[in-house]
ModelCIF file with pLDDT and N, C-alpha, C, O atoms, coordinates in Angstrom:
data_MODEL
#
_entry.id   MODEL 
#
_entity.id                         1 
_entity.type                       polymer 
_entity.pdbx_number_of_molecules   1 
#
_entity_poly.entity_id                      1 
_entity_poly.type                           'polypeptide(L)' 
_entity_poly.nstd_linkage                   no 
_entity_poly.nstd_monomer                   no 
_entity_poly.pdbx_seq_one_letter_code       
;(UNK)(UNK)(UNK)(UNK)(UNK)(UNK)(UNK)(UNK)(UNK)(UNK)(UNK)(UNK)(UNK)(UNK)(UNK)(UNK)
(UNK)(UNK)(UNK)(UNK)(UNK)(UNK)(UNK)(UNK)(UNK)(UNK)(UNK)(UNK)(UNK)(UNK)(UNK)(UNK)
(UNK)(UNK)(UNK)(UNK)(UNK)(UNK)(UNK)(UNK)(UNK)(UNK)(UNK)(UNK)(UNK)(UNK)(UNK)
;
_entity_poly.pdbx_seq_one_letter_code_can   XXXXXXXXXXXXXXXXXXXXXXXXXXXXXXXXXXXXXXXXXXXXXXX 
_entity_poly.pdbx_strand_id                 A 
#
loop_
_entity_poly_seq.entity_id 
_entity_poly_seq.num 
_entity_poly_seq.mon_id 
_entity_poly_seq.hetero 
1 1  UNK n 
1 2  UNK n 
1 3  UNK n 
1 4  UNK n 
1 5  UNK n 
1 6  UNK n 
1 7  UNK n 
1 8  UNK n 
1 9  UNK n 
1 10 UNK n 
1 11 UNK n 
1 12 UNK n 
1 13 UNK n 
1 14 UNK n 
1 15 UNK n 
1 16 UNK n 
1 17 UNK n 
1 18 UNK n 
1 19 UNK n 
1 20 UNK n 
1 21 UNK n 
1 22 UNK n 
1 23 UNK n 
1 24 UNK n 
1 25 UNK n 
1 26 UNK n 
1 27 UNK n 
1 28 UNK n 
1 29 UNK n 
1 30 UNK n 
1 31 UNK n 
1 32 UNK n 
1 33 UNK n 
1 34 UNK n 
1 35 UNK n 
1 36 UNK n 
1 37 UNK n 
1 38 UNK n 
1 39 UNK n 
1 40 UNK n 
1 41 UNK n 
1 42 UNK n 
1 43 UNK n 
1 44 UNK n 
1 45 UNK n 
1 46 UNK n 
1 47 UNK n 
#
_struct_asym.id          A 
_struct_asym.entity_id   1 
#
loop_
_ma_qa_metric.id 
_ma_qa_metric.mode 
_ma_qa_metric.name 
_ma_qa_metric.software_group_id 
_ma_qa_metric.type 
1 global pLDDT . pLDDT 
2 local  pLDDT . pLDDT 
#
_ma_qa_metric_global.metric_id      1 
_ma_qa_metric_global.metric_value   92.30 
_ma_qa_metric_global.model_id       1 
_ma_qa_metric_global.ordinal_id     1 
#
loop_
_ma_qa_metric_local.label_asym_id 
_ma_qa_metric_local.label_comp_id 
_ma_qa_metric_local.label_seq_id 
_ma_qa_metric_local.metric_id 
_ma_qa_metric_local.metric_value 
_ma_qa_metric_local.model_id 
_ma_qa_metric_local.ordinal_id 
A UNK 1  2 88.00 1 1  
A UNK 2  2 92.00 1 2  
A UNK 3  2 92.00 1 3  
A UNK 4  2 93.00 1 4  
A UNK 5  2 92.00 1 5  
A UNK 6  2 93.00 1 6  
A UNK 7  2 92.00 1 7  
A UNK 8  2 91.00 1 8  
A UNK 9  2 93.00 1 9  
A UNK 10 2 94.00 1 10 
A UNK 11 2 95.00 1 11 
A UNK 12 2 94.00 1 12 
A UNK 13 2 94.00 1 13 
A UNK 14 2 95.00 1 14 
A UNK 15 2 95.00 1 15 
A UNK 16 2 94.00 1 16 
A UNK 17 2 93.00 1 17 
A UNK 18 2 93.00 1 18 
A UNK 19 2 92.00 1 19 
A UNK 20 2 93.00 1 20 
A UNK 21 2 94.00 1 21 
A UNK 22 2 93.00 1 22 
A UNK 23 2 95.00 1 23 
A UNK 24 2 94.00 1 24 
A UNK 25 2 94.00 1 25 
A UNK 26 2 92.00 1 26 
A UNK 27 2 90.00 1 27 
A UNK 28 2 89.00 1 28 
A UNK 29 2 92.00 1 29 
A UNK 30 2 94.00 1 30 
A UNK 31 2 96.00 1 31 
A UNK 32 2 97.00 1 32 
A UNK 33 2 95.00 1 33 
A UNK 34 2 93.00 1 34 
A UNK 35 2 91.00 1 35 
A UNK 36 2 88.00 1 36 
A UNK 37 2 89.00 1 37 
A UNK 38 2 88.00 1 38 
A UNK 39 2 87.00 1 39 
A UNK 40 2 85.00 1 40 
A UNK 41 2 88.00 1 41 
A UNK 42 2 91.00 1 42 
A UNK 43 2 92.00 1 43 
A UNK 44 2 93.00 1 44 
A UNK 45 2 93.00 1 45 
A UNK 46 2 93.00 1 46 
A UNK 47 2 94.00 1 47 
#
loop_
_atom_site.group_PDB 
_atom_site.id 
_atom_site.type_symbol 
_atom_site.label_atom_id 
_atom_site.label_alt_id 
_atom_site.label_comp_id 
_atom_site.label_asym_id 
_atom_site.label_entity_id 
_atom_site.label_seq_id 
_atom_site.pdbx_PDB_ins_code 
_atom_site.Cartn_x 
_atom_site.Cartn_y 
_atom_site.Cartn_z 
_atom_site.occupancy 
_atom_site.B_iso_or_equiv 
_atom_site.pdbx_formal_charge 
_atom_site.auth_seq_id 
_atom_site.auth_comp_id 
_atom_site.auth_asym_id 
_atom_site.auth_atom_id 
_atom_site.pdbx_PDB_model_num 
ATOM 1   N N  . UNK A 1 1  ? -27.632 15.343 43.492 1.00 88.00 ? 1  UNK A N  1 
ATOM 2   C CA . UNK A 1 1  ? -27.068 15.354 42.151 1.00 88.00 ? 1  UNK A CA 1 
ATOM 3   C C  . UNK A 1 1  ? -26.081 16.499 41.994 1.00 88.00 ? 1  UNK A C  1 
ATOM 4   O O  . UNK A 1 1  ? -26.100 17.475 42.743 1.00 88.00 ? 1  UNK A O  1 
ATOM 5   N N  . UNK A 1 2  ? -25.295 16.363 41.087 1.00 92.00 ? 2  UNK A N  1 
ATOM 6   C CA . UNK A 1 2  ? -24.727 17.126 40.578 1.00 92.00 ? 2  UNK A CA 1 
ATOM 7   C C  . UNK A 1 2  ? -24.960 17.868 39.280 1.00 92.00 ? 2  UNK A C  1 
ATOM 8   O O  . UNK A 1 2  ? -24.680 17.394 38.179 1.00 92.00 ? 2  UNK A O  1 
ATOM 9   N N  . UNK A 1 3  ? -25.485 19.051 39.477 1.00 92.00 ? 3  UNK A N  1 
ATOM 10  C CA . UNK A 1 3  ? -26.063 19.883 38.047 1.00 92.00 ? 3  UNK A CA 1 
ATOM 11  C C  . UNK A 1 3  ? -24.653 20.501 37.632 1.00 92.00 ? 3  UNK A C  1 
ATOM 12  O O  . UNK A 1 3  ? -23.826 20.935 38.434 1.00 92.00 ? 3  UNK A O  1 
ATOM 13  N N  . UNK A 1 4  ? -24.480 20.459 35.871 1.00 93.00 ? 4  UNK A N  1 
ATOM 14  C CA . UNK A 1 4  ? -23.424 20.678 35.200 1.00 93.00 ? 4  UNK A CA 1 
ATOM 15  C C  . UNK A 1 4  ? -23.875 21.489 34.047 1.00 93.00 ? 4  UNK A C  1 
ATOM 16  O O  . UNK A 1 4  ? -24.325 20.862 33.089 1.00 93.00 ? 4  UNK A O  1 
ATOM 17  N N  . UNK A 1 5  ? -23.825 22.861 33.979 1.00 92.00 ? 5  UNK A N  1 
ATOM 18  C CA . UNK A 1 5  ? -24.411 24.114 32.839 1.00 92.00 ? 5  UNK A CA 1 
ATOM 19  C C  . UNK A 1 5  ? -23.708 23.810 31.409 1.00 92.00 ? 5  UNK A C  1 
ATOM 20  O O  . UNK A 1 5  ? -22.524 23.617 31.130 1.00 92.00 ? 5  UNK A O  1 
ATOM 21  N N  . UNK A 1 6  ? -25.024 23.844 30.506 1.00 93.00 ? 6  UNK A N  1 
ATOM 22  C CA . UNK A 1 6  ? -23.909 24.094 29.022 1.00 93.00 ? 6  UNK A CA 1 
ATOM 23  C C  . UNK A 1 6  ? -24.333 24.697 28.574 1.00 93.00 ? 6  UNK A C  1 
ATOM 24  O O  . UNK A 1 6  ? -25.530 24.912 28.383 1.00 93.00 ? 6  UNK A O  1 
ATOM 25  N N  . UNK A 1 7  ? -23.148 25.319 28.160 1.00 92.00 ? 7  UNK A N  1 
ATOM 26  C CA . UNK A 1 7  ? -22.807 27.090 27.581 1.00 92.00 ? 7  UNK A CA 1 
ATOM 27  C C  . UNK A 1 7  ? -23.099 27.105 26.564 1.00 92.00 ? 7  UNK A C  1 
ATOM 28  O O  . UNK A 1 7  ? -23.710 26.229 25.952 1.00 92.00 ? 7  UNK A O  1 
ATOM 29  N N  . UNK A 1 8  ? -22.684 28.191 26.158 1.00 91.00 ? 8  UNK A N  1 
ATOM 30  C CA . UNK A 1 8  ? -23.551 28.552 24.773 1.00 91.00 ? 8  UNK A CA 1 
ATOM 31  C C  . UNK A 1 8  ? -23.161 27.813 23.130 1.00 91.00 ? 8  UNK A C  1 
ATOM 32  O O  . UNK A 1 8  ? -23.748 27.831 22.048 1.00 91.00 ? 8  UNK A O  1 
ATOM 33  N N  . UNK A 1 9  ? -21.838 27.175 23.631 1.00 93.00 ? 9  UNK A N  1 
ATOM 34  C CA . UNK A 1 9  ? -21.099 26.635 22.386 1.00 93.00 ? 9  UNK A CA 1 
ATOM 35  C C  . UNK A 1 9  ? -21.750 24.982 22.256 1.00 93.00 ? 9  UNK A C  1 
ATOM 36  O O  . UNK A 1 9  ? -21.433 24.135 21.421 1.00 93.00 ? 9  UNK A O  1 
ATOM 37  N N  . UNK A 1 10 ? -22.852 24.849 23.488 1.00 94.00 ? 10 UNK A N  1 
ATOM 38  C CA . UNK A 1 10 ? -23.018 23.387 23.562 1.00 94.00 ? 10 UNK A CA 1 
ATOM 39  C C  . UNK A 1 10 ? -22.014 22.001 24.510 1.00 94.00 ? 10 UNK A C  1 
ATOM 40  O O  . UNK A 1 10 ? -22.179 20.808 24.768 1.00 94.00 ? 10 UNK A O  1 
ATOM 41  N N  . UNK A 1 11 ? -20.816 23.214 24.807 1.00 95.00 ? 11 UNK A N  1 
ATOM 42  C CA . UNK A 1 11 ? -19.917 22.651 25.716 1.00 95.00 ? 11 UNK A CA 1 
ATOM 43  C C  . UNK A 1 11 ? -20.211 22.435 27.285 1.00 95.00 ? 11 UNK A C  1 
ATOM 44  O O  . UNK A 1 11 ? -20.944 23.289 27.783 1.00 95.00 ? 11 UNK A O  1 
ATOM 45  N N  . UNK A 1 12 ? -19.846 21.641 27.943 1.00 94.00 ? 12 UNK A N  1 
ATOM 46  C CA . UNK A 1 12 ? -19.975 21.474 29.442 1.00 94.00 ? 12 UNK A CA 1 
ATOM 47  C C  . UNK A 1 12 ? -18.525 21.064 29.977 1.00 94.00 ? 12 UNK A C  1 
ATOM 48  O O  . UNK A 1 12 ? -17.662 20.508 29.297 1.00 94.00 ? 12 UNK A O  1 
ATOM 49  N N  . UNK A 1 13 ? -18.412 21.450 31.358 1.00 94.00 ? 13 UNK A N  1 
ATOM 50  C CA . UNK A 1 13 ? -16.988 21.107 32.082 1.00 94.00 ? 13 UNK A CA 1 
ATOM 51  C C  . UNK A 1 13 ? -17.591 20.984 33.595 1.00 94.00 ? 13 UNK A C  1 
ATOM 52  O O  . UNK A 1 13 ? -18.565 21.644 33.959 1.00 94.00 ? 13 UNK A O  1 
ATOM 53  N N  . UNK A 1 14 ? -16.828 19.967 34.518 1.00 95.00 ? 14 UNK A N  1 
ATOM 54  C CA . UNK A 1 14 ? -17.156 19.958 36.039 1.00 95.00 ? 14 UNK A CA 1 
ATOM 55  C C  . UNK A 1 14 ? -15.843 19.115 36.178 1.00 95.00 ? 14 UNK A C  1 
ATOM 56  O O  . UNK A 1 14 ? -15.332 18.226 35.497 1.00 95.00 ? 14 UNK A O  1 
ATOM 57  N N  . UNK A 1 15 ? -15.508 19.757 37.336 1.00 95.00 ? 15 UNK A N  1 
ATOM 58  C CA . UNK A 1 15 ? -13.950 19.133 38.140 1.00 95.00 ? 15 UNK A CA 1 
ATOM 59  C C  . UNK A 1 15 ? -14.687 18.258 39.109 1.00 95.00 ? 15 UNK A C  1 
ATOM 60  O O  . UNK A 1 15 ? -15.525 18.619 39.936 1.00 95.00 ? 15 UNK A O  1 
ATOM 61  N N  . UNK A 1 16 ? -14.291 17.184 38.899 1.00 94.00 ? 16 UNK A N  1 
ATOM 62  C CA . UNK A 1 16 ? -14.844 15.774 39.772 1.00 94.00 ? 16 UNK A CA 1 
ATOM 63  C C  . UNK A 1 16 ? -13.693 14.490 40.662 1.00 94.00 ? 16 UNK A C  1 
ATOM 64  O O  . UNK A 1 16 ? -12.481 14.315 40.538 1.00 94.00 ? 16 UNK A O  1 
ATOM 65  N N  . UNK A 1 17 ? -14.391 14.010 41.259 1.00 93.00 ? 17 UNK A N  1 
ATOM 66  C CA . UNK A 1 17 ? -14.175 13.023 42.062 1.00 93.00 ? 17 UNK A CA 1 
ATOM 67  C C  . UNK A 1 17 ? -13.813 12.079 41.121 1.00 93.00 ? 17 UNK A C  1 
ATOM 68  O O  . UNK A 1 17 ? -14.524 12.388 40.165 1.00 93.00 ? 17 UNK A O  1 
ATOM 69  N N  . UNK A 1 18 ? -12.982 10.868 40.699 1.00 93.00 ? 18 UNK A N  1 
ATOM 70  C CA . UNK A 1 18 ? -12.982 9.571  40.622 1.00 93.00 ? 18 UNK A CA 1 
ATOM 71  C C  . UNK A 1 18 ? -14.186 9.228  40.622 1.00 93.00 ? 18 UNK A C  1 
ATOM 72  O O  . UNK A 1 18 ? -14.907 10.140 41.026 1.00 93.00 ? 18 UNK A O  1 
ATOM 73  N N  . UNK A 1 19 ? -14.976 7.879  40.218 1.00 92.00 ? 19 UNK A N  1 
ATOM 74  C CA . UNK A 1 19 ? -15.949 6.892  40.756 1.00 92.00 ? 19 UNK A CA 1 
ATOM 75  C C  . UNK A 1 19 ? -16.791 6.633  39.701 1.00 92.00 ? 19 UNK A C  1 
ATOM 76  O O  . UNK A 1 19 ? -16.377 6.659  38.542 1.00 92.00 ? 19 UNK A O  1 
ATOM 77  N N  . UNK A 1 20 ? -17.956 6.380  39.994 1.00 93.00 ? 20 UNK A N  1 
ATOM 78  C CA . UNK A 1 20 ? -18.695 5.891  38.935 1.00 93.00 ? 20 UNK A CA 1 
ATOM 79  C C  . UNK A 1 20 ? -20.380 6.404  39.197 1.00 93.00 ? 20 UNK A C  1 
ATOM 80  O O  . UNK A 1 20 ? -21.007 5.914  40.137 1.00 93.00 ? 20 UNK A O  1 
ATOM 81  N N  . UNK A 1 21 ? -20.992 7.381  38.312 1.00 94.00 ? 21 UNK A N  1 
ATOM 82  C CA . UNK A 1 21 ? -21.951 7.818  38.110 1.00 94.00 ? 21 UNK A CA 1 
ATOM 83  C C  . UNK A 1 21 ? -23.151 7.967  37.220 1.00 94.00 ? 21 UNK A C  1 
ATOM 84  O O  . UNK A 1 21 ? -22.875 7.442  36.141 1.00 94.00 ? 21 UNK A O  1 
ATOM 85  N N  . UNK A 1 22 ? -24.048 8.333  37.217 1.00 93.00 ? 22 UNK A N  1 
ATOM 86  C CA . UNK A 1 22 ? -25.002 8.207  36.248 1.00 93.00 ? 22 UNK A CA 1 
ATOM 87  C C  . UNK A 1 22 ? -25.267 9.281  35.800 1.00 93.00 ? 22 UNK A C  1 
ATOM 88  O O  . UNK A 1 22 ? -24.982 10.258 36.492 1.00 93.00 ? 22 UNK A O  1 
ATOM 89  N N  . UNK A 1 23 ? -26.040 9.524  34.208 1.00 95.00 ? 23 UNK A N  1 
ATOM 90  C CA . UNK A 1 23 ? -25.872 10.486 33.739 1.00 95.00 ? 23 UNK A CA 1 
ATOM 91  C C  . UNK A 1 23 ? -26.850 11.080 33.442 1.00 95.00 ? 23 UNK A C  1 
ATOM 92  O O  . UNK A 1 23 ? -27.102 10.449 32.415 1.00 95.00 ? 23 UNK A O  1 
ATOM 93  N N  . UNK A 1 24 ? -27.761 11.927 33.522 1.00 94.00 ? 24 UNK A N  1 
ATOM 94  C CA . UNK A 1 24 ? -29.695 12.295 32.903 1.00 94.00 ? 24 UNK A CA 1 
ATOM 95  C C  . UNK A 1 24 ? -29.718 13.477 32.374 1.00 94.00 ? 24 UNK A C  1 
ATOM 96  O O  . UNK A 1 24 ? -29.024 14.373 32.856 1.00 94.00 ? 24 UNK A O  1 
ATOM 97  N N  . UNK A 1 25 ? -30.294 13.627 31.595 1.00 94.00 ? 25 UNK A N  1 
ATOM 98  C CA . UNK A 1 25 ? -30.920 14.783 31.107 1.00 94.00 ? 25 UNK A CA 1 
ATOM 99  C C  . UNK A 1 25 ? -32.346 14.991 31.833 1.00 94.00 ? 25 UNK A C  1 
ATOM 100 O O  . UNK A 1 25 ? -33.303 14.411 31.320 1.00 94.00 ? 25 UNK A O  1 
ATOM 101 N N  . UNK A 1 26 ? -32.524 15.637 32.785 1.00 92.00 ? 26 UNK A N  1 
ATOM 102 C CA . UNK A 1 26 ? -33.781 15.948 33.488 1.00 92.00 ? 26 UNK A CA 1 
ATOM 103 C C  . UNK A 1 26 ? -34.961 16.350 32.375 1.00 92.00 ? 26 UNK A C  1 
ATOM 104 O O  . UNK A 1 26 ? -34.822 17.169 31.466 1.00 92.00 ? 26 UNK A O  1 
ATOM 105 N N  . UNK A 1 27 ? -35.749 15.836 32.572 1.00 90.00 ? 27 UNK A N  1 
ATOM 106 C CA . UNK A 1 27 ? -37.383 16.274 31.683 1.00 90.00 ? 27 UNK A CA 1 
ATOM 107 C C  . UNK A 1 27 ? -37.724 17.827 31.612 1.00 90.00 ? 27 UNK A C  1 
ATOM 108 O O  . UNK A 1 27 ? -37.601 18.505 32.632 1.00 90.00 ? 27 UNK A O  1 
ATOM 109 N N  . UNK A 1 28 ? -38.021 18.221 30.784 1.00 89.00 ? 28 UNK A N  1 
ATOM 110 C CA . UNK A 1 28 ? -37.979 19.543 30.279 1.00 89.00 ? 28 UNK A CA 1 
ATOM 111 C C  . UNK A 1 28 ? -36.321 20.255 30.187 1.00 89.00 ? 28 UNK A C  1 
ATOM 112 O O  . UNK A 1 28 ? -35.913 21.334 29.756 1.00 89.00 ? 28 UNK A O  1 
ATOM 113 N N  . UNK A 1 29 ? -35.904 19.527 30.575 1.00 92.00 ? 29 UNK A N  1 
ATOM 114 C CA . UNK A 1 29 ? -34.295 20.259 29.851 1.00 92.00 ? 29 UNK A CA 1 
ATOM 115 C C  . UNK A 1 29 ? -33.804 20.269 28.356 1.00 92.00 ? 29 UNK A C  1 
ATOM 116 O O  . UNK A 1 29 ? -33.823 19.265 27.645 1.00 92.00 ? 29 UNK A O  1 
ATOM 117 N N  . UNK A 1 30 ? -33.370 21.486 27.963 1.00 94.00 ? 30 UNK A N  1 
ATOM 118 C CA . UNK A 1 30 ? -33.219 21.687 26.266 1.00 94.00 ? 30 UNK A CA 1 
ATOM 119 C C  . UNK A 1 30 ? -33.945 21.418 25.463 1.00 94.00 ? 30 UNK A C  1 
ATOM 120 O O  . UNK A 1 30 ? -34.776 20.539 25.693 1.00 94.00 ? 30 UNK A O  1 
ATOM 121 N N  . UNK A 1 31 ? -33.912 21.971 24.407 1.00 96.00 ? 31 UNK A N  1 
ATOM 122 C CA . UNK A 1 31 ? -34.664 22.468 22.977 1.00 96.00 ? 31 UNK A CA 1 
ATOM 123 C C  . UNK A 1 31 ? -34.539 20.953 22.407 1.00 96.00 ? 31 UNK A C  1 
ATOM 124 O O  . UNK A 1 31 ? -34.335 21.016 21.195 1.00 96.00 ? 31 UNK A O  1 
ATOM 125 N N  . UNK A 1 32 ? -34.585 19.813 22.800 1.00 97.00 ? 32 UNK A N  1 
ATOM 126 C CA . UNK A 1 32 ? -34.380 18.443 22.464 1.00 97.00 ? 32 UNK A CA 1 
ATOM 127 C C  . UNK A 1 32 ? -35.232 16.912 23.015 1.00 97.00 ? 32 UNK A C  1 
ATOM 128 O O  . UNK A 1 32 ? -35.697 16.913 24.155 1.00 97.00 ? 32 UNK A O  1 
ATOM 129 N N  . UNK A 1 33 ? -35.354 15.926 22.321 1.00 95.00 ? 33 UNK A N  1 
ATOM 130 C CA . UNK A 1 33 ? -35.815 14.688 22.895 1.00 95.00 ? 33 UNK A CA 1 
ATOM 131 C C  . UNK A 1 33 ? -34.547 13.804 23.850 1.00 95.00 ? 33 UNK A C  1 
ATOM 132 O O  . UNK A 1 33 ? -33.730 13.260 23.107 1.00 95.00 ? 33 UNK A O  1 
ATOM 133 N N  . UNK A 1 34 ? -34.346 13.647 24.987 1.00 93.00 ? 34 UNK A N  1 
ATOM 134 C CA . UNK A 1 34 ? -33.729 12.412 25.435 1.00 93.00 ? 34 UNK A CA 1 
ATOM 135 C C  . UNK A 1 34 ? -34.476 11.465 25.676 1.00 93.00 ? 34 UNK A C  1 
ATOM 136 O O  . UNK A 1 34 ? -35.703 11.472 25.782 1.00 93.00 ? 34 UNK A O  1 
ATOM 137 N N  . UNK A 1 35 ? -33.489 10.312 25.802 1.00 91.00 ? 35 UNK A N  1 
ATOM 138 C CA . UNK A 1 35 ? -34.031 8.967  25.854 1.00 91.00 ? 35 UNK A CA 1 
ATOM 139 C C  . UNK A 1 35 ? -35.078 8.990  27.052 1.00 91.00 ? 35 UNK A C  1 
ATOM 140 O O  . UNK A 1 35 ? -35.072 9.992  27.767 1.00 91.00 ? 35 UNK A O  1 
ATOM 141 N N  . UNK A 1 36 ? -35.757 8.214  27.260 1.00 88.00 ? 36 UNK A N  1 
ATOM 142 C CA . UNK A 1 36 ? -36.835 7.581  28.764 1.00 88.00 ? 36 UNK A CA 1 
ATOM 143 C C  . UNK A 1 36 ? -36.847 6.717  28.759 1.00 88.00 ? 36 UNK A C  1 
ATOM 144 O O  . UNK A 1 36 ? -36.369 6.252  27.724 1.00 88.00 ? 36 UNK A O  1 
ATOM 145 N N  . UNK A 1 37 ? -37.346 5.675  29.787 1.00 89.00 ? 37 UNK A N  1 
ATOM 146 C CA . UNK A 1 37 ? -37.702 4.700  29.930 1.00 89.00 ? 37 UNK A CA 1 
ATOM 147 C C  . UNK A 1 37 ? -39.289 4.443  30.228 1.00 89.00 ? 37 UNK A C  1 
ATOM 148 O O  . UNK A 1 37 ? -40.177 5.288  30.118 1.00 89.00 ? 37 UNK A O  1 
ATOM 149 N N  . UNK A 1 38 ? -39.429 3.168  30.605 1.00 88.00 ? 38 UNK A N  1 
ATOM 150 C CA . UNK A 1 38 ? -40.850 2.821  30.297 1.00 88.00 ? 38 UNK A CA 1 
ATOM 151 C C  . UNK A 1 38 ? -42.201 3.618  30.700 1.00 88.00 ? 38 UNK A C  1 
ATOM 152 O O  . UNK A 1 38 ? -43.294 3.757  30.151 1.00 88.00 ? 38 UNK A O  1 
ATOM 153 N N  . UNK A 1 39 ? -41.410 4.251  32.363 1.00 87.00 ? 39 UNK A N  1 
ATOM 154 C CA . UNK A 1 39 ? -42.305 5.005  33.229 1.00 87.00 ? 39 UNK A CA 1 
ATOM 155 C C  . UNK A 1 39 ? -42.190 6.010  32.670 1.00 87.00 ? 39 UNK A C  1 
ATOM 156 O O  . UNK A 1 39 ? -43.380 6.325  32.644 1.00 87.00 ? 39 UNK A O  1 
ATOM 157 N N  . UNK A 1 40 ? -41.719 6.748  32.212 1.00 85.00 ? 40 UNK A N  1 
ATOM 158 C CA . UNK A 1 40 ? -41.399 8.336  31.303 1.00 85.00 ? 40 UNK A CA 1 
ATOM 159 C C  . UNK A 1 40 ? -40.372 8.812  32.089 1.00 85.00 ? 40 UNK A C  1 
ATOM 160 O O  . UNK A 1 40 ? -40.211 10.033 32.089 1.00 85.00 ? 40 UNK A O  1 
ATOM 161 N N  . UNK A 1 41 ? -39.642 8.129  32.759 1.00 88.00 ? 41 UNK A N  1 
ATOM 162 C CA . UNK A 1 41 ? -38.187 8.606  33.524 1.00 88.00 ? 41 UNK A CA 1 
ATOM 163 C C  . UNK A 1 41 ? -36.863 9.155  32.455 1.00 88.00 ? 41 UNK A C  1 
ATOM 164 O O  . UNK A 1 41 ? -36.610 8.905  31.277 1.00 88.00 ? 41 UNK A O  1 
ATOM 165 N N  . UNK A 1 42 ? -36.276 9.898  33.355 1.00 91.00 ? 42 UNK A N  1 
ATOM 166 C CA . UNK A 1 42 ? -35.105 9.908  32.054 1.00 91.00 ? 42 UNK A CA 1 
ATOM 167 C C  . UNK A 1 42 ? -33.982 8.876  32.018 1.00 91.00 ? 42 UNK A C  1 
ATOM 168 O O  . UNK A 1 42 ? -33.278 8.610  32.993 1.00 91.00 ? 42 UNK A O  1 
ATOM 169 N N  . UNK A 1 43 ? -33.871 8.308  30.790 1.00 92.00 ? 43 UNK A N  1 
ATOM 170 C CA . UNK A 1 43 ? -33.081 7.700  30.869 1.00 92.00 ? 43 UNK A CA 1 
ATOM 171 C C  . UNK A 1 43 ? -31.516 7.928  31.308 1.00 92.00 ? 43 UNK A C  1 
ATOM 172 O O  . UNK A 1 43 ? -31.167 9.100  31.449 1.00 92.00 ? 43 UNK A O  1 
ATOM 173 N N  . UNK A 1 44 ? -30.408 6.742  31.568 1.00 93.00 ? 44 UNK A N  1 
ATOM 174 C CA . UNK A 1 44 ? -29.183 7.107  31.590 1.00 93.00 ? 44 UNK A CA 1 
ATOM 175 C C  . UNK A 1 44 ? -28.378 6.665  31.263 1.00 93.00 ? 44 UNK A C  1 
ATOM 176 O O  . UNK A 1 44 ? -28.569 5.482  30.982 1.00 93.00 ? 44 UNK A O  1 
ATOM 177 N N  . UNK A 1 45 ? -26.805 7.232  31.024 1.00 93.00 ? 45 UNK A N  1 
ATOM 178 C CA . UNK A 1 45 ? -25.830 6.709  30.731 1.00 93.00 ? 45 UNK A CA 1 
ATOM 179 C C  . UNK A 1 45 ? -24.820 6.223  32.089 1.00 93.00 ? 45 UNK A C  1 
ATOM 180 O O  . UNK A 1 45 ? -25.277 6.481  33.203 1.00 93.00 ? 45 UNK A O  1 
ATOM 181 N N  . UNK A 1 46 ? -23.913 5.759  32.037 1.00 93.00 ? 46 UNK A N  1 
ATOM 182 C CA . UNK A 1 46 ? -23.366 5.408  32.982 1.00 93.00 ? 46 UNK A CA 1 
ATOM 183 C C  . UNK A 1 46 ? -21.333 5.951  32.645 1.00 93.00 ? 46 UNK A C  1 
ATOM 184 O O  . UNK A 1 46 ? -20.525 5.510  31.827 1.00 93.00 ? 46 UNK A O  1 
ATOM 185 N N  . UNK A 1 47 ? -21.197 7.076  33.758 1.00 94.00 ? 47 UNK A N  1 
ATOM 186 C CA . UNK A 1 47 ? -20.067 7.075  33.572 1.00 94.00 ? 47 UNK A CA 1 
ATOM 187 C C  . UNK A 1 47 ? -19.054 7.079  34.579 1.00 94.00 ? 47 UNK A C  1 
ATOM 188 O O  . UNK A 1 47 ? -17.866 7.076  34.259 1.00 94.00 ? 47 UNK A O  1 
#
């Protein structure tokens, strides 16, 4: 994977490749709920 830090303003930046990837918020990451799926995986977006 590719891990991408967000700063303190809530902003994120990463210089990338072209293509097509998926997107997660790993479990226990941030002061927040993300989506899961059925197994308690994190869910994703697709970008």
């Amino acid at each position: 994977s590719i891990r991408i830090p967000i700063k303190q303003d809530g902003m994120f930046s990463a210089l990338l490749f072209d293509g097509e990837y998926k997107l997660i918020v790993p479990n226990g990451q941030g002061p927040f709920m993300w989506k899961k799926t059925a197994i308690n995986t994190p869910d994703s977006l697709s970008v």
